[in-house]
N, C-alpha and C. Protein backbone atom coordinates (compact mmCIF):
# COMPACT_ATOMS: atom_id res chain seq x y z
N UNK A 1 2.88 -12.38 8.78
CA UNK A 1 2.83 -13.13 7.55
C UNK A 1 4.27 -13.35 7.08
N UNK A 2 4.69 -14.31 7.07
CA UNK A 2 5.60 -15.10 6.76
C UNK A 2 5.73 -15.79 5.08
N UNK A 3 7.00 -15.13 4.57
CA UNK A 3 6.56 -15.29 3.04
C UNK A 3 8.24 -15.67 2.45
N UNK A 4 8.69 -16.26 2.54
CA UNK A 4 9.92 -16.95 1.46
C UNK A 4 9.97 -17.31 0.64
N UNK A 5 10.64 -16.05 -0.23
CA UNK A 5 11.23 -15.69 -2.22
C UNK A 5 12.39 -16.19 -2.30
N UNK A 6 12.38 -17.41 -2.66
CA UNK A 6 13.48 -18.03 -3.22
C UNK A 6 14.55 -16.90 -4.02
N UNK A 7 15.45 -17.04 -3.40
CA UNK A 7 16.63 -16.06 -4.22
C UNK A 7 16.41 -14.97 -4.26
N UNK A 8 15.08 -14.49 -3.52
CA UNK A 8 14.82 -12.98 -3.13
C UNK A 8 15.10 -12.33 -2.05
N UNK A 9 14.16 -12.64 -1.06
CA UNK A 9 14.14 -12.39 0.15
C UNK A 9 13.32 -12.73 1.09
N UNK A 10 13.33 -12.70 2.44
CA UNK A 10 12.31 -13.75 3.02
C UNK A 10 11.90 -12.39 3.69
N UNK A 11 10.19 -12.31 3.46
CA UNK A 11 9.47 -11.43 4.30
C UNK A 11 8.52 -11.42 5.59
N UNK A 12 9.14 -11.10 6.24
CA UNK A 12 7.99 -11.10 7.80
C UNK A 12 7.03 -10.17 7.85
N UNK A 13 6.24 -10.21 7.08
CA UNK A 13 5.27 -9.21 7.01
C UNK A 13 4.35 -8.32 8.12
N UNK A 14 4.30 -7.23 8.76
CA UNK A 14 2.93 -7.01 9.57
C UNK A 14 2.33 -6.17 9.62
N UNK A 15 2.79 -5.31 8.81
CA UNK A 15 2.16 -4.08 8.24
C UNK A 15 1.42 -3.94 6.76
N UNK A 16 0.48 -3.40 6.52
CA UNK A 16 -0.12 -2.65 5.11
C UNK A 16 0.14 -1.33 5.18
N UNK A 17 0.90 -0.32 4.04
CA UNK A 17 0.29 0.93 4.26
C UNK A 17 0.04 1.20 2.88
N UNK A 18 -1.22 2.14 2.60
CA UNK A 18 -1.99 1.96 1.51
C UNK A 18 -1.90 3.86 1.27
N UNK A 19 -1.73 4.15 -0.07
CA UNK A 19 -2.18 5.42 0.02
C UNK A 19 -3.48 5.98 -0.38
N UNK A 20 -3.92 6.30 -0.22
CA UNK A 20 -5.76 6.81 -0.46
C UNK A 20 -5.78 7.11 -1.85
N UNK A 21 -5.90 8.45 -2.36
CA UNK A 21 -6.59 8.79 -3.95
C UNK A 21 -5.79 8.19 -4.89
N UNK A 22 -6.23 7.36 -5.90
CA UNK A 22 -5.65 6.72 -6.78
C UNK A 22 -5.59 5.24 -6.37
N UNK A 23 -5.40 4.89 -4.97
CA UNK A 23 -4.92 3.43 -4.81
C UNK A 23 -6.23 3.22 -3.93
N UNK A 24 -6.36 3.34 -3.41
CA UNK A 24 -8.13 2.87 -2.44
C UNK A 24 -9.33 3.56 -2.76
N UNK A 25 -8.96 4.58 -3.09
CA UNK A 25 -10.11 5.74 -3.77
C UNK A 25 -10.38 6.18 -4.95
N UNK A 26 -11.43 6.62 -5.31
CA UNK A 26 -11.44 7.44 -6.50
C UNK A 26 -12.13 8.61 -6.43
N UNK A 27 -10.81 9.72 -6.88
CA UNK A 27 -11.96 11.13 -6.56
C UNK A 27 -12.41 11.75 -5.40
N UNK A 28 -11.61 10.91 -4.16
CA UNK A 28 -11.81 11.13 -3.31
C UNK A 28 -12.90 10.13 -2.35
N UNK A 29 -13.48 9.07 -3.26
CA UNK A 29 -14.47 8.22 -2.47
C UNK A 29 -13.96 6.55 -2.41
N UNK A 30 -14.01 6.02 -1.14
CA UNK A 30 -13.35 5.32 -1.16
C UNK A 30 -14.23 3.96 -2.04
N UNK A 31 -13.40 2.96 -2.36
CA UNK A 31 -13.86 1.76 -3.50
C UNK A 31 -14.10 0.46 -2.57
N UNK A 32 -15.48 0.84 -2.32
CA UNK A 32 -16.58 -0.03 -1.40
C UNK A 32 -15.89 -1.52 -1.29
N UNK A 33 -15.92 -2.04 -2.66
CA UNK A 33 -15.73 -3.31 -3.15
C UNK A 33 -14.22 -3.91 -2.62
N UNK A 34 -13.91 -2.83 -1.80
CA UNK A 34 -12.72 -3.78 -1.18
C UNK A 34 -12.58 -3.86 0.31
N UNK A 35 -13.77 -3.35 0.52
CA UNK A 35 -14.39 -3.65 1.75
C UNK A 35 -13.68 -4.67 2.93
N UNK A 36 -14.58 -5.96 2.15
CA UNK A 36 -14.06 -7.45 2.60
C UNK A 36 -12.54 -7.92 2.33
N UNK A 37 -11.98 -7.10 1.41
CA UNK A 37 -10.50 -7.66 1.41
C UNK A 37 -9.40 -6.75 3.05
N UNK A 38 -10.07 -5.45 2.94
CA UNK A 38 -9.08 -4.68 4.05
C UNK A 38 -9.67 -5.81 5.29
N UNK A 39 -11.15 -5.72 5.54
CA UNK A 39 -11.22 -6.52 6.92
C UNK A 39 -10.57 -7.91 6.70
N UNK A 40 -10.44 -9.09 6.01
CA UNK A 40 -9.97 -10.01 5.67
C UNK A 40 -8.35 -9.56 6.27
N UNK A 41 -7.50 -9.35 5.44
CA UNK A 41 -6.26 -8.54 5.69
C UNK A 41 -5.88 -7.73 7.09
N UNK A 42 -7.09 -7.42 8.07
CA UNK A 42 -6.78 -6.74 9.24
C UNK A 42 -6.92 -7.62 10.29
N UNK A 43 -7.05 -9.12 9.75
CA UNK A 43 -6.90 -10.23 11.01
C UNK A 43 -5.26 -10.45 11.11
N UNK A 44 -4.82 -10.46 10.20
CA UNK A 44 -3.58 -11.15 10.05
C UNK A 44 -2.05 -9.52 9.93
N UNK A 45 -2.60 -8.12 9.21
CA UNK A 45 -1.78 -6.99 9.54
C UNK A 45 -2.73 -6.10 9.77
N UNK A 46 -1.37 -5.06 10.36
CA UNK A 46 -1.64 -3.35 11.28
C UNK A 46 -2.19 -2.89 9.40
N UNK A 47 -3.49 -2.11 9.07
CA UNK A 47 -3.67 -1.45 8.18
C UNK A 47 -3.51 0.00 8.56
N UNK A 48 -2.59 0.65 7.69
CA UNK A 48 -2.76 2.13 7.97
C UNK A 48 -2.86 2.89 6.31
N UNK A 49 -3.67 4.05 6.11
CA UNK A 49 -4.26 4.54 4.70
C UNK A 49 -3.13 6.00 4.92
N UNK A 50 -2.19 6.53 4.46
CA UNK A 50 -1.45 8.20 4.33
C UNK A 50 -2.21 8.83 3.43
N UNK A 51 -2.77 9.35 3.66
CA UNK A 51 -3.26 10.20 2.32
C UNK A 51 -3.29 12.09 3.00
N UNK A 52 -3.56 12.99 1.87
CA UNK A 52 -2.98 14.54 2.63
C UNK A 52 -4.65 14.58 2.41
N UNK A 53 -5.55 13.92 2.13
CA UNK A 53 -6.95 14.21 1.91
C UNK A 53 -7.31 15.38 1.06
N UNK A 54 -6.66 15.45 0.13
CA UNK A 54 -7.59 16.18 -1.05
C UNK A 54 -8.39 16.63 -1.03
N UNK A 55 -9.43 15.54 -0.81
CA UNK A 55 -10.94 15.74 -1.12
C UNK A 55 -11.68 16.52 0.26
N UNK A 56 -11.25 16.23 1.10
CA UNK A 56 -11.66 16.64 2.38
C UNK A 56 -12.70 15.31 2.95
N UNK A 57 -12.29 14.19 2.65
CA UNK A 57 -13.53 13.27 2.12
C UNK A 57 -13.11 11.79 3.50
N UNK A 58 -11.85 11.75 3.35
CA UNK A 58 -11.34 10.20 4.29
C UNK A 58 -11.87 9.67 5.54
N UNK A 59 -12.18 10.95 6.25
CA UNK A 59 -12.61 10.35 7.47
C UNK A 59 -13.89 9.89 7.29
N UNK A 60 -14.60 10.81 7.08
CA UNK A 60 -15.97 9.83 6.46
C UNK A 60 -16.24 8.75 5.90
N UNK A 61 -15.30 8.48 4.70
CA UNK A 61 -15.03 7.53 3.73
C UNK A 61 -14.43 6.26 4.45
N UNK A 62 -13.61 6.30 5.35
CA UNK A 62 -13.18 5.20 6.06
C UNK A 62 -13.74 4.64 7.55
N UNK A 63 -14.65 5.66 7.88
CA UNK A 63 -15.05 5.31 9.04
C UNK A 63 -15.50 4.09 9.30
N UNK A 64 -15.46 2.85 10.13
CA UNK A 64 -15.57 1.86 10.65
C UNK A 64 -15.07 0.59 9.91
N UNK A 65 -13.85 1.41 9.22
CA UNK A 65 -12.97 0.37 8.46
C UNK A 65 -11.70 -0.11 9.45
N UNK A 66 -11.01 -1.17 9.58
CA UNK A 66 -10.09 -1.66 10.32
C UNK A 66 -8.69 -1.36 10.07
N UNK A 67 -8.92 0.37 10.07
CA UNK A 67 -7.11 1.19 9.61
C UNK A 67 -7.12 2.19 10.24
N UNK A 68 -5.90 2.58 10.48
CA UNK A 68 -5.67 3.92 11.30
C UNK A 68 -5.37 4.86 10.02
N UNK A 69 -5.77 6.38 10.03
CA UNK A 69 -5.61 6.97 9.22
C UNK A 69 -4.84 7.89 9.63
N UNK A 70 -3.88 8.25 8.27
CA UNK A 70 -2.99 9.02 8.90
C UNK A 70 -3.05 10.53 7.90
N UNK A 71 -3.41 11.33 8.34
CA UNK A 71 -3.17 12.68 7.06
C UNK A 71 -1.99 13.59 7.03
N UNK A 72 -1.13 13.42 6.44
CA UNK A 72 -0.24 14.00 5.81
C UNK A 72 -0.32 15.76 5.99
N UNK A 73 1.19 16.08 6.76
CA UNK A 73 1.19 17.61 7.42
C UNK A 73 1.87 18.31 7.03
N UNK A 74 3.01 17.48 6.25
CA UNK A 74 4.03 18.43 5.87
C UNK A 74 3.91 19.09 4.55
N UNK A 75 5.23 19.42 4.09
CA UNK A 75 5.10 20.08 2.84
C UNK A 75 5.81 19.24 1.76
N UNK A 76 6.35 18.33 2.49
CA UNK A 76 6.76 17.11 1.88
C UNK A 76 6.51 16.05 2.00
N UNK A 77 5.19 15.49 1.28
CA UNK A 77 4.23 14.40 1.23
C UNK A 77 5.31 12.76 1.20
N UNK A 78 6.49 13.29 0.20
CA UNK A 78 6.79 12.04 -0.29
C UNK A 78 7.87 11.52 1.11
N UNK A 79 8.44 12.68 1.95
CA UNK A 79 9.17 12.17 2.85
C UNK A 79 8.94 11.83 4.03
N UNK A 80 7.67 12.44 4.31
CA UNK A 80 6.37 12.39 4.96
C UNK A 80 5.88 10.49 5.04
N UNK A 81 5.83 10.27 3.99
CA UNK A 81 5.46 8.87 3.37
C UNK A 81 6.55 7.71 3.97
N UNK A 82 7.34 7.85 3.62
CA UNK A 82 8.69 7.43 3.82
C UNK A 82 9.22 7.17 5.32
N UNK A 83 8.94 8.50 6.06
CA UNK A 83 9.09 7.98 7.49
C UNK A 83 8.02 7.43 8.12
N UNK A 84 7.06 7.31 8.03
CA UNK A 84 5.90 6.17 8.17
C UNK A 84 6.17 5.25 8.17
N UNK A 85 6.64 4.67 6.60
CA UNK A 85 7.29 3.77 6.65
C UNK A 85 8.22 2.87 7.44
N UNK A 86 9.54 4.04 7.54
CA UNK A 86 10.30 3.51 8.58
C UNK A 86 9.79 3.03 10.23
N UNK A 87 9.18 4.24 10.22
CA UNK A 87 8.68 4.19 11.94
C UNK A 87 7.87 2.89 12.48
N UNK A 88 7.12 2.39 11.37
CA UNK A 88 6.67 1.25 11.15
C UNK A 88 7.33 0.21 11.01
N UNK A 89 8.80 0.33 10.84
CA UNK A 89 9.54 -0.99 10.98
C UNK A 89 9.35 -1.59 9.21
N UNK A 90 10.23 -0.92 8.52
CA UNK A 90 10.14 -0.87 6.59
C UNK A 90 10.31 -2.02 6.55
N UNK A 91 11.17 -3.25 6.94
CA UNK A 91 11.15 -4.33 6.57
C UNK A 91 9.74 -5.06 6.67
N UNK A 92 8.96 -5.11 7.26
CA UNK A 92 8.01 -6.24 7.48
C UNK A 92 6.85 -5.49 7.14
N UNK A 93 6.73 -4.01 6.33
CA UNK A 93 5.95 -3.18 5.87
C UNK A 93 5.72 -3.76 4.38
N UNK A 94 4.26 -4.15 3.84
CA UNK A 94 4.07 -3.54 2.74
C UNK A 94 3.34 -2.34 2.22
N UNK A 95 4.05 -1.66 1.13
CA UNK A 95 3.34 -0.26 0.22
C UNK A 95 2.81 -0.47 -0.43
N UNK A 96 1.53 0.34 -0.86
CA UNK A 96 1.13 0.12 -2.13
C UNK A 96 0.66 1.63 -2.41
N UNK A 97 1.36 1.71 -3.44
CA UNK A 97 0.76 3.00 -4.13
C UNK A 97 0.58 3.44 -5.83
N UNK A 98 0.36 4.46 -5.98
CA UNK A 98 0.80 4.84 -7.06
C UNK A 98 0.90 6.14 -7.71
N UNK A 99 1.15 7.20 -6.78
CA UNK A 99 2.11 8.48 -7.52
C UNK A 99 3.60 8.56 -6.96
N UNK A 100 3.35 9.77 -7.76
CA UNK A 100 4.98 10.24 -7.26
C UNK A 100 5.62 10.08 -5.73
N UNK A 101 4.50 10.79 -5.01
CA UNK A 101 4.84 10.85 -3.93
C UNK A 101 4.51 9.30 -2.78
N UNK A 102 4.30 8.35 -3.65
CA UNK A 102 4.19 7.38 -3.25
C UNK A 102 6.09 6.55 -3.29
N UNK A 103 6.70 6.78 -4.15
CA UNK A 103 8.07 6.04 -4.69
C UNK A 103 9.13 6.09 -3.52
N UNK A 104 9.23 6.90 -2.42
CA UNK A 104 10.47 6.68 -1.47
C UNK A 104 9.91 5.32 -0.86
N UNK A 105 8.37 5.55 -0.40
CA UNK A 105 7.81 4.83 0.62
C UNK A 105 7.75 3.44 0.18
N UNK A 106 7.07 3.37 -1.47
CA UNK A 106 7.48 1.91 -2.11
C UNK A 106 8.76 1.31 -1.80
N UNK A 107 10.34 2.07 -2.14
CA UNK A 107 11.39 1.67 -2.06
C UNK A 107 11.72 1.14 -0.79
N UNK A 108 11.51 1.97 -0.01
CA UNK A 108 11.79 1.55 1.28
C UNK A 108 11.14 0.11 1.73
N UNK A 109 9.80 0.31 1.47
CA UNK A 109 9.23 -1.03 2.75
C UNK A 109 9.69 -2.16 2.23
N UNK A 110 9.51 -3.39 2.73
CA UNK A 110 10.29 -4.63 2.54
C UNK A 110 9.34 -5.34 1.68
N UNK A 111 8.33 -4.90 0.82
CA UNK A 111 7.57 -5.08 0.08
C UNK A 111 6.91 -4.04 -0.80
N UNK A 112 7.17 -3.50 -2.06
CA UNK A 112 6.61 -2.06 -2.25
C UNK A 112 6.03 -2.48 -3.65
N UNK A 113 4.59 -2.45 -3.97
CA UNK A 113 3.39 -2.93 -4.65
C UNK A 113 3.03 -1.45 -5.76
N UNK A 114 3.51 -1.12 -7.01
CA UNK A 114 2.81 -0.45 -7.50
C UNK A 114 1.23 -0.33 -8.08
N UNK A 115 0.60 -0.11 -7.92
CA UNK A 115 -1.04 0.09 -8.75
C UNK A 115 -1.25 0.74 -10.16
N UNK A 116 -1.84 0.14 -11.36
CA UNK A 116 -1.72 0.80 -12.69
C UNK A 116 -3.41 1.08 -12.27
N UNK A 117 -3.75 1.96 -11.90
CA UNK A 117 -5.36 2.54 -11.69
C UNK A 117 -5.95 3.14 -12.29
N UNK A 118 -7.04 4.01 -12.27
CA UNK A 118 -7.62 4.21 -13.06
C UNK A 118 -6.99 5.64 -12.99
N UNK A 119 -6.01 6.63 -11.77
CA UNK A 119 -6.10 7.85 -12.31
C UNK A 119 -4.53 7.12 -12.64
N UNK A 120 -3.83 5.95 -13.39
CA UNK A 120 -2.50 5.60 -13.50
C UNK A 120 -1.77 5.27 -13.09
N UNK A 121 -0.10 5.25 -13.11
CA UNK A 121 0.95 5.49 -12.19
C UNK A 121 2.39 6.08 -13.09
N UNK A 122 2.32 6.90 -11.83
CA UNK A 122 3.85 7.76 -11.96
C UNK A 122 5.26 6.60 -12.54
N UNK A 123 5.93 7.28 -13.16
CA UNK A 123 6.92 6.46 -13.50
C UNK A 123 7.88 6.23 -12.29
N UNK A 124 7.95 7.06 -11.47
CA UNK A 124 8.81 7.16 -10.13
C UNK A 124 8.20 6.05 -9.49
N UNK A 125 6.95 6.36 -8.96
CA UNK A 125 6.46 5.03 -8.04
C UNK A 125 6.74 3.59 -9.02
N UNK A 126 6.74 3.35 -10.29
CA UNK A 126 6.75 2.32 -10.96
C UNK A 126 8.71 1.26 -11.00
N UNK A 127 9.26 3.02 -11.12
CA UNK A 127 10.48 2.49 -10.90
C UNK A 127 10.91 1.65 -9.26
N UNK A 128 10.38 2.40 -8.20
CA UNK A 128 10.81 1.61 -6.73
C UNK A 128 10.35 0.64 -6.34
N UNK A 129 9.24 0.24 -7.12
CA UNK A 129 8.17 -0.74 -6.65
C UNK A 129 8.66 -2.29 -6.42
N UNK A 130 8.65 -2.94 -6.15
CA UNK A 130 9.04 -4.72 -6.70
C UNK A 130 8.30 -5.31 -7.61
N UNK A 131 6.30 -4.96 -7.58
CA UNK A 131 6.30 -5.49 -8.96
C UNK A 131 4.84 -4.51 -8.93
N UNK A 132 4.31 -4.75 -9.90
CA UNK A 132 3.57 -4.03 -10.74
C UNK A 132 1.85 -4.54 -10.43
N UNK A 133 1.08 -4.44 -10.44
CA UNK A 133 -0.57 -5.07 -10.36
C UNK A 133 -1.25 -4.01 -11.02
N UNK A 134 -2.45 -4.63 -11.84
CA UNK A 134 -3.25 -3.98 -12.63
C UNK A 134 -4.42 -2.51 -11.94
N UNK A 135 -4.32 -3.35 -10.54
CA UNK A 135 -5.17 -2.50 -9.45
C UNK A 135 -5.41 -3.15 -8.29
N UNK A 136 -5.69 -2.15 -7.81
CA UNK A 136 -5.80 -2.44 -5.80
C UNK A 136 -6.01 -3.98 -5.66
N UNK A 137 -7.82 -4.27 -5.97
CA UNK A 137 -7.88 -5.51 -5.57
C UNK A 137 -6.94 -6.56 -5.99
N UNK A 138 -6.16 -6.66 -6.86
CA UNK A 138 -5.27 -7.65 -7.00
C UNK A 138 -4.03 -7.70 -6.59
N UNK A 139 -3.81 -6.30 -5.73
CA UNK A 139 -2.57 -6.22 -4.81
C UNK A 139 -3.23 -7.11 -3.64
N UNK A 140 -4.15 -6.61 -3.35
CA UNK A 140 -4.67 -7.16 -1.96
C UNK A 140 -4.76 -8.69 -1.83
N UNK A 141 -5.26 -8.63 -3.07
CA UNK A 141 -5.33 -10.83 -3.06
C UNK A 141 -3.99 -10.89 -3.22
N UNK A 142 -2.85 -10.54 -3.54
CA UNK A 142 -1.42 -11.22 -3.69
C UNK A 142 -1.22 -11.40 -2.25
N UNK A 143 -1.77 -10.59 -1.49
CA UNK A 143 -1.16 -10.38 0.06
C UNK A 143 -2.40 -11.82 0.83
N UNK A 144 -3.67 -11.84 0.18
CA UNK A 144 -4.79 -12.67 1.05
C UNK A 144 -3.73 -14.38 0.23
N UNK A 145 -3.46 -14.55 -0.72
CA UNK A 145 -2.65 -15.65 -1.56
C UNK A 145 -0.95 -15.49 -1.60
N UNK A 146 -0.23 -15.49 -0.87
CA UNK A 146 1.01 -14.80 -0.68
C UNK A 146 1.81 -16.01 -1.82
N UNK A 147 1.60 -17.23 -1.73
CA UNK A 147 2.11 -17.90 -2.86
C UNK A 147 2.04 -17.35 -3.88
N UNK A 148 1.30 -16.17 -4.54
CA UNK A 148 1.53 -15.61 -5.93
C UNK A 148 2.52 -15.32 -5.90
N UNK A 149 3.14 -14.15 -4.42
CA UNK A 149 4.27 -13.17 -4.47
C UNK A 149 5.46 -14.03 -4.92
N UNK A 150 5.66 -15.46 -4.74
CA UNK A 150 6.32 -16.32 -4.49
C UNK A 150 6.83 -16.88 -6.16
N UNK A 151 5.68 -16.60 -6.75
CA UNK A 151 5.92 -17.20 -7.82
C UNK A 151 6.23 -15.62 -9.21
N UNK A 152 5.62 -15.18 -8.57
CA UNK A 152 5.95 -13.40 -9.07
C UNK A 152 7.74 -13.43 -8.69
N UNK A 153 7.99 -13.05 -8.09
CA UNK A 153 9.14 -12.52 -7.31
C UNK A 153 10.62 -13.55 -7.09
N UNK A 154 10.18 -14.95 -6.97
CA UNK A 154 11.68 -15.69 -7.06
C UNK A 154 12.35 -15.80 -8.26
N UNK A 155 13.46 -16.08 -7.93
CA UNK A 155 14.74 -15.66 -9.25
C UNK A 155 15.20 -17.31 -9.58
């Protein structure tokens, strides 16, 4: 996905990485209703979900969804996050999250999407982010409508 921000930056997009509780989930269960946007979105990018699974709940919760899941080993979630990122090639990565330990990984990718959700967002993830969305599904349509980002984001 191919996306040019006037006076921003031009993004080659081919990655999603999404973090689970708070941004795809709630409580640990994932939010059905965005179902059709991840498969929609997994014709065109690689989806991958980081989450350290909390709940004990993801694999179940995601099973026969079109993402690789990745669970979180270390003891440092947020740097943990971050080299994902990279390894994934950060430029053409977008993030979306919204805690703390979401904010290196925002900064880094060449697109980093905060979420105001229902359990909130950290001021850290809010500060690295590029821009802000009310919640998931309307991150996801910025990415299915990339002309929003366009009109969001040029200077």
């Amino acid at each position: 996905m191919l996306v040019d921000i006037p006076k921003y930056k031009t993004l080659d997009l081919h990655t999603l990485v999404l973090d689970y509780n708070g941004t795809v989930a709630l409580d640990g269960r994932f939010k059905e209703e965005l179902t059709w946007q991840l498969e929609d979105l997994a014709l065109s990018l690689k989806l991958y979900v980081l989450t350290a699974d909390t709940f004990g709940t993801v694999a179940e919760e995601l099973s026969g969804l079109p993402v690789t899941l990745h669970i979180l080993q270390s003891q440092d979630h947020t740097a943990e996050k971050a080299a994902v990122v990279e390894r994934l090639g950060a430029e053409g990565v977008i993030a979306i999250g919204n805690g703390n330990n979401d904010a290196a990984m925002l900064e880094r990718a060449g697109l980093g999407i905060a979420v105001l959700g229902e359990e909130g967002l950290s001021i850290r993830a809010l500060n690295a982010a590029d821009l802000l969305v009310p919640d998931i599904a309307r991150a996801l349509e910025l990415l299915q409508q990339p002309k929003r980002l366009i009109a969001t984001l040029r200077r």
